[in-house]
Structures are given as structure tokens and as C-alpha cells.
N, C-alpha and C. Protein backbone atom coordinates (compact mmCIF):
# COMPACT_ATOMS: atom_id res chain seq x y z
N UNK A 1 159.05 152.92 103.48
CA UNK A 1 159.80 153.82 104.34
C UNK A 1 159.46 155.26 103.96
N UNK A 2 158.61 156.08 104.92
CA UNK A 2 158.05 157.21 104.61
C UNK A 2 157.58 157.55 103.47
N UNK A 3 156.62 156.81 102.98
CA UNK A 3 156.06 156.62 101.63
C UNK A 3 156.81 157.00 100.32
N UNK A 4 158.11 156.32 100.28
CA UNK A 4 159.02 156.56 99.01
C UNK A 4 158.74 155.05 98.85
N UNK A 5 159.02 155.00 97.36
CA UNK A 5 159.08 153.77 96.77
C UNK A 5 160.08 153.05 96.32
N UNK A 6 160.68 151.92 95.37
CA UNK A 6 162.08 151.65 95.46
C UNK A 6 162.59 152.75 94.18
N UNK A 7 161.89 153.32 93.46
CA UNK A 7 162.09 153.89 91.88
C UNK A 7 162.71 155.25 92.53
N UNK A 8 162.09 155.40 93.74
CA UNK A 8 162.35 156.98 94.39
C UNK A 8 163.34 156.85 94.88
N UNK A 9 163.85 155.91 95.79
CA UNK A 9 164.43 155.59 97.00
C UNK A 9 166.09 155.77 95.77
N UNK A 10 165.85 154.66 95.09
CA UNK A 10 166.98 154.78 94.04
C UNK A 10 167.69 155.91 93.03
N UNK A 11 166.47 156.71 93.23
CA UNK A 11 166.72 158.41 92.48
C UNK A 11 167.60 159.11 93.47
N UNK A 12 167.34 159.02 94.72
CA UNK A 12 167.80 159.69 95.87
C UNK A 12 168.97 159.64 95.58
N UNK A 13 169.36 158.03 95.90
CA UNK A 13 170.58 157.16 95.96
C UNK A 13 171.87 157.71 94.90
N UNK A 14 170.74 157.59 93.77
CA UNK A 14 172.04 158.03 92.66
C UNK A 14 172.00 159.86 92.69
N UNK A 15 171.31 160.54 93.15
CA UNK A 15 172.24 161.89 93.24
C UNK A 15 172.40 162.25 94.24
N UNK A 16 172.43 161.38 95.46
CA UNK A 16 173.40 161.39 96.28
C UNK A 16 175.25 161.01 96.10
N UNK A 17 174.87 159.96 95.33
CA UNK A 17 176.33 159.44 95.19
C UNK A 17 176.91 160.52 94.38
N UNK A 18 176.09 161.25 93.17
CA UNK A 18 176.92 162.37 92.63
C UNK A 18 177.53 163.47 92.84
N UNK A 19 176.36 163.61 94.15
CA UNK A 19 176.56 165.04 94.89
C UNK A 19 177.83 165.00 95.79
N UNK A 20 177.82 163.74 96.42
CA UNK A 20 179.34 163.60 97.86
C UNK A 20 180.15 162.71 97.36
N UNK A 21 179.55 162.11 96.22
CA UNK A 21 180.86 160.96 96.22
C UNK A 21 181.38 159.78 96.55
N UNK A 22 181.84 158.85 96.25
CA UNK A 22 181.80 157.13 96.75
C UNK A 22 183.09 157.78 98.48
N UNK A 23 183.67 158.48 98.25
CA UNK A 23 184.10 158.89 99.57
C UNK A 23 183.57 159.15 101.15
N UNK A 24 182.56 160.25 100.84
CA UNK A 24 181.89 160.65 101.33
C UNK A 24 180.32 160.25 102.10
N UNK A 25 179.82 159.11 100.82
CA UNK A 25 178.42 158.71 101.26
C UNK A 25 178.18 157.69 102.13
N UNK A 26 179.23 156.73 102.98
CA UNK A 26 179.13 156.06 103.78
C UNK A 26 178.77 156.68 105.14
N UNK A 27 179.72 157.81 105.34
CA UNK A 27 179.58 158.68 106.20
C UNK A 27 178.04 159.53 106.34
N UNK A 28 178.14 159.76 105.67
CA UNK A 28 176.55 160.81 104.87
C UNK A 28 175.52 159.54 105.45
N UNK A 29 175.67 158.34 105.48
CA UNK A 29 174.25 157.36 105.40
C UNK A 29 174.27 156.96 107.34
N UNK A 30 175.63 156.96 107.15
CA UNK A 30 175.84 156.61 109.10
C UNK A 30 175.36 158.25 109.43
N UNK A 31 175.60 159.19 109.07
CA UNK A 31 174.66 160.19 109.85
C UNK A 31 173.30 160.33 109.99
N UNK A 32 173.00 160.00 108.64
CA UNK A 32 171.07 159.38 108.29
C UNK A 32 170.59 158.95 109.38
N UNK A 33 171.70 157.50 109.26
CA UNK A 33 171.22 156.67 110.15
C UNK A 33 170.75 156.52 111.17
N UNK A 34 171.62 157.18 111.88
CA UNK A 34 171.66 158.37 113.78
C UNK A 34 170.56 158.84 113.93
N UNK A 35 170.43 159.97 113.00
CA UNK A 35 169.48 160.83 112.86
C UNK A 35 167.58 159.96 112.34
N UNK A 36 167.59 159.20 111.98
CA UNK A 36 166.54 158.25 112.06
C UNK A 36 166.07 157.86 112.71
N UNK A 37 167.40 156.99 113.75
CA UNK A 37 167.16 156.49 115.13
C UNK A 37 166.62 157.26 116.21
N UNK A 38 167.64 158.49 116.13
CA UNK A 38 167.26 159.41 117.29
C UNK A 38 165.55 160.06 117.06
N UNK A 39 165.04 160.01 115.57
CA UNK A 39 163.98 160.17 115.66
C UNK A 39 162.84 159.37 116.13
N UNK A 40 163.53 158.03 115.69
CA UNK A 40 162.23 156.78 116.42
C UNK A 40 162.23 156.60 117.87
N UNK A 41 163.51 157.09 118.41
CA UNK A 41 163.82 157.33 119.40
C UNK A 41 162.67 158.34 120.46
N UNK A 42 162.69 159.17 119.77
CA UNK A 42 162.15 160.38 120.07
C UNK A 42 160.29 160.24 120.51
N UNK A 43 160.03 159.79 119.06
CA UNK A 43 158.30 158.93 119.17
C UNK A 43 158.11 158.16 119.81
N UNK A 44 158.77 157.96 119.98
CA UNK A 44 158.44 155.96 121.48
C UNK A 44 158.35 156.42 122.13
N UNK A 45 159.49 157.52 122.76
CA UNK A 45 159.18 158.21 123.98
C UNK A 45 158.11 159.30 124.45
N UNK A 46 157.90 160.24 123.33
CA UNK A 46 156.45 160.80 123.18
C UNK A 46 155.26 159.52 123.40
N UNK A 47 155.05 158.71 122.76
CA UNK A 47 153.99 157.64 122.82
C UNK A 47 154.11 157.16 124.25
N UNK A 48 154.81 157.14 124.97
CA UNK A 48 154.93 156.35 126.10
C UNK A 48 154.45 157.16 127.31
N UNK A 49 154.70 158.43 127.07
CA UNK A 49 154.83 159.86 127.88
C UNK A 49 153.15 160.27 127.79
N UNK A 50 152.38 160.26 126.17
CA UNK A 50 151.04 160.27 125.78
C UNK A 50 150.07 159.02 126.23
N UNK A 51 150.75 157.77 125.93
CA UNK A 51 149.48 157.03 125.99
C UNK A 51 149.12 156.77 127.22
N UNK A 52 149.59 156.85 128.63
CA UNK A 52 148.69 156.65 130.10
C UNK A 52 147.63 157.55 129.75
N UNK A 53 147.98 158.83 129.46
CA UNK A 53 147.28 160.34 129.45
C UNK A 53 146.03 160.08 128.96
N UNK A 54 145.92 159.17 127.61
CA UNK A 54 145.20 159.79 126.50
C UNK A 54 144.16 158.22 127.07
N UNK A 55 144.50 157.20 127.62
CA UNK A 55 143.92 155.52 129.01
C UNK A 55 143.01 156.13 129.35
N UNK A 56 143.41 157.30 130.13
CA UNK A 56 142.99 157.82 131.28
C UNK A 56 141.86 158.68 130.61
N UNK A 57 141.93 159.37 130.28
CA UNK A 57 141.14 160.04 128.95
C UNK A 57 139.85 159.48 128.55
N UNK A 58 140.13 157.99 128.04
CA UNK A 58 139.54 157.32 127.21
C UNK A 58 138.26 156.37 128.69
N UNK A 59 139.25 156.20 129.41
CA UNK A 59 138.11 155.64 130.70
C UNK A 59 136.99 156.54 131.33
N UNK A 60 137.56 157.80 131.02
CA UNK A 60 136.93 158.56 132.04
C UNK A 60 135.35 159.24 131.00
N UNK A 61 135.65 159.38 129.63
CA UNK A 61 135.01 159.14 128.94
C UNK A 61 134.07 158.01 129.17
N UNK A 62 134.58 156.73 129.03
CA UNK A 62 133.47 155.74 129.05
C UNK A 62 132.72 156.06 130.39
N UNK A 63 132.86 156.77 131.77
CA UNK A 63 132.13 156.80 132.74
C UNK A 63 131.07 157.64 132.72
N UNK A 64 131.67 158.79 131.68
CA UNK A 64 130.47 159.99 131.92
C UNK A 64 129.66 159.25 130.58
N UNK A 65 129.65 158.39 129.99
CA UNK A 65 129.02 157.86 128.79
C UNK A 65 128.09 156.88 129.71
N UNK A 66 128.38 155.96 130.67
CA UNK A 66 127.68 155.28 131.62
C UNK A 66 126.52 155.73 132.25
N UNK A 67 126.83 157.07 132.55
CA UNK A 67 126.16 157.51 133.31
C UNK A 67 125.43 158.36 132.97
N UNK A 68 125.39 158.78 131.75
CA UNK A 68 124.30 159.42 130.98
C UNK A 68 123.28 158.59 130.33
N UNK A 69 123.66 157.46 129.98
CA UNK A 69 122.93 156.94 129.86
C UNK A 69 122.17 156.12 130.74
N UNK A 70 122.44 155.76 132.15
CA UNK A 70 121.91 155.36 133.43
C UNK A 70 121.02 157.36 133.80
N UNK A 71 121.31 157.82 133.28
CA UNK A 71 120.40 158.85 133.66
C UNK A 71 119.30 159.28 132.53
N UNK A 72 119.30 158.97 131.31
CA UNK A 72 118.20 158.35 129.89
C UNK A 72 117.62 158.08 130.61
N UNK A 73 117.74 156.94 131.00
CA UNK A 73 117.35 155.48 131.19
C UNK A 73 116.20 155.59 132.72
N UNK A 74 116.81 156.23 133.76
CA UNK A 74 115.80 156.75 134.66
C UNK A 74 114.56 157.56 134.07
N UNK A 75 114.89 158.96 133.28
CA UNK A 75 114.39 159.83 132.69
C UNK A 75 113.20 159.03 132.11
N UNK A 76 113.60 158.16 131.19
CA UNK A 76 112.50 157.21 130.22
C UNK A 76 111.56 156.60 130.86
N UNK A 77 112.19 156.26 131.86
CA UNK A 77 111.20 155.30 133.34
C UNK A 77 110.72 156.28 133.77
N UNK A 78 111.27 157.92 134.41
CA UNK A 78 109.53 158.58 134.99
C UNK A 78 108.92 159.00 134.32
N UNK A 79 108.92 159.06 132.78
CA UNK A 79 108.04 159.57 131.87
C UNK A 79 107.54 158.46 131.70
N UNK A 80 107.92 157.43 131.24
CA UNK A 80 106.50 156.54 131.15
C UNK A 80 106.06 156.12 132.42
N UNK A 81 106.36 155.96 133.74
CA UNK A 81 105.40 155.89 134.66
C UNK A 81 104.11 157.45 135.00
N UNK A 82 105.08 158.14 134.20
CA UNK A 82 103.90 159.51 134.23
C UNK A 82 102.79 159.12 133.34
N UNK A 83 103.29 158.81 132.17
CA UNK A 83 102.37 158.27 131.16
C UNK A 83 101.02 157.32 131.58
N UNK A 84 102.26 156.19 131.91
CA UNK A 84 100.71 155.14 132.27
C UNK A 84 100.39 155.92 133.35
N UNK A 85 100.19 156.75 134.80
CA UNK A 85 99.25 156.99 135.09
C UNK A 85 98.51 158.42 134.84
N UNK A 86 98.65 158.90 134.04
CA UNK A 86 97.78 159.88 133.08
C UNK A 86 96.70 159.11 132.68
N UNK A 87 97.02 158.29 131.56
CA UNK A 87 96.42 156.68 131.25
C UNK A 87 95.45 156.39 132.20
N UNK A 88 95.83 155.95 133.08
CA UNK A 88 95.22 155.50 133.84
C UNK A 88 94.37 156.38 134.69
N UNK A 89 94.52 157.63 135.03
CA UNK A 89 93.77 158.89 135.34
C UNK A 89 92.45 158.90 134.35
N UNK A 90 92.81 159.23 133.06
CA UNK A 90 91.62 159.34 131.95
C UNK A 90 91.24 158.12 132.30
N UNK A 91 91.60 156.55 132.16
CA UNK A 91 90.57 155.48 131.93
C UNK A 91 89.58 155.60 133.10
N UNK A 92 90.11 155.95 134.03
CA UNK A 92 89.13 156.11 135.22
C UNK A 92 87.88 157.15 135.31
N UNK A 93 88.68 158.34 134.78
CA UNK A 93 87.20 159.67 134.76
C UNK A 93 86.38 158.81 133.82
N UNK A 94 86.31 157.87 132.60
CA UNK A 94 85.99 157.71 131.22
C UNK A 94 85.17 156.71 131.64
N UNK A 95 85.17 156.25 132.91
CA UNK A 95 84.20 155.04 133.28
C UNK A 95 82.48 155.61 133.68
N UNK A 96 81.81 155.07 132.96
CA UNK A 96 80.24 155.59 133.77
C UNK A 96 79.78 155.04 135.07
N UNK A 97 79.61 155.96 135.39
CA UNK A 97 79.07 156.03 136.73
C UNK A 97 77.84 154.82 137.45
């Protein structure tokens, strides 16, 4: 739980109880408590509000990634069809007559 451990968690514990008191700290832990909730509360709803956003994001990415590489991929094909007929230009002058 938020990277405390039980050695910590228990340090808390006991100067809490010194600080408010066996009166007081039930109350003190039901406010924690609230206040915990209302925070997990809080992130779910951020996450829920973020993650279509960040879907949408992530797809639209993979399209322009598609398509750069469908445009490589042409690129590579008219350079080597330039190639072989260069190639094929020289093998031809290179023939005797």
C-alpha cells in the first residue's frame, strides 16, 4: 500500500495512536478512509475519461505507421526497378556488335 511496508505501516500506527489517542483514532482512520476512496475514486474516473483518448491515439498511430511503410515499400520497388533497368541499359551498350 503505497510502497510502505508492515515495519512502516506500524510506526505510523503507533504515533498516531499517541498523537490523538484511543478516542480519537477510529474517527481519524474513517476519515483516511473516505479520503482514500474518494481518491481511487477520482483515478478510475480520470482513466476512464483518458483511456478512449489515448485507443484513439494509439490506432491512429498504427495507420500512419502502415502507411509509411506501404510507402518504403513502393519507394524500394521504383528504385530497384530503376536499378535493374540501368542494369540492363549497361548490359546492352556492353554487348559487341
Amino acid at each position: 500500500m503505497f510502497g510502505l511496508g508492515a515495519m512502516e505501516i506500524l510506526i505510523i500506527l503507533v504515533i498516531a495512536f499517541l498523537l490523538f489517542g484511543p478516542k480519537e483514532l477510529p474517527e481519524i482512520g474513517k476519515q483516511v478512509g473516505k479520503a482514500v476512496k474518494g481518491f481511487k475514486e477520482t483515478a478510475d474516473d480520470l482513466r476512464q475519461s483518458v483511456e478512449p483518448e489515448i485507443n484513439m491515439i494509439q490506432q491512429e498511430v498504427k495507420m500512419v505507421e502502415q502507411d509509411l511503410q506501404s510507402s518504403m515499400k513502393e519507394a524500394e520497388d521504383t528504385i530497384k526497378g530503376a536499378g535493374d533497368a540501368a542494369s540492363a541499359g549497361i548490359n546492352e551498350g556492353n554487348k559487341p556488335a
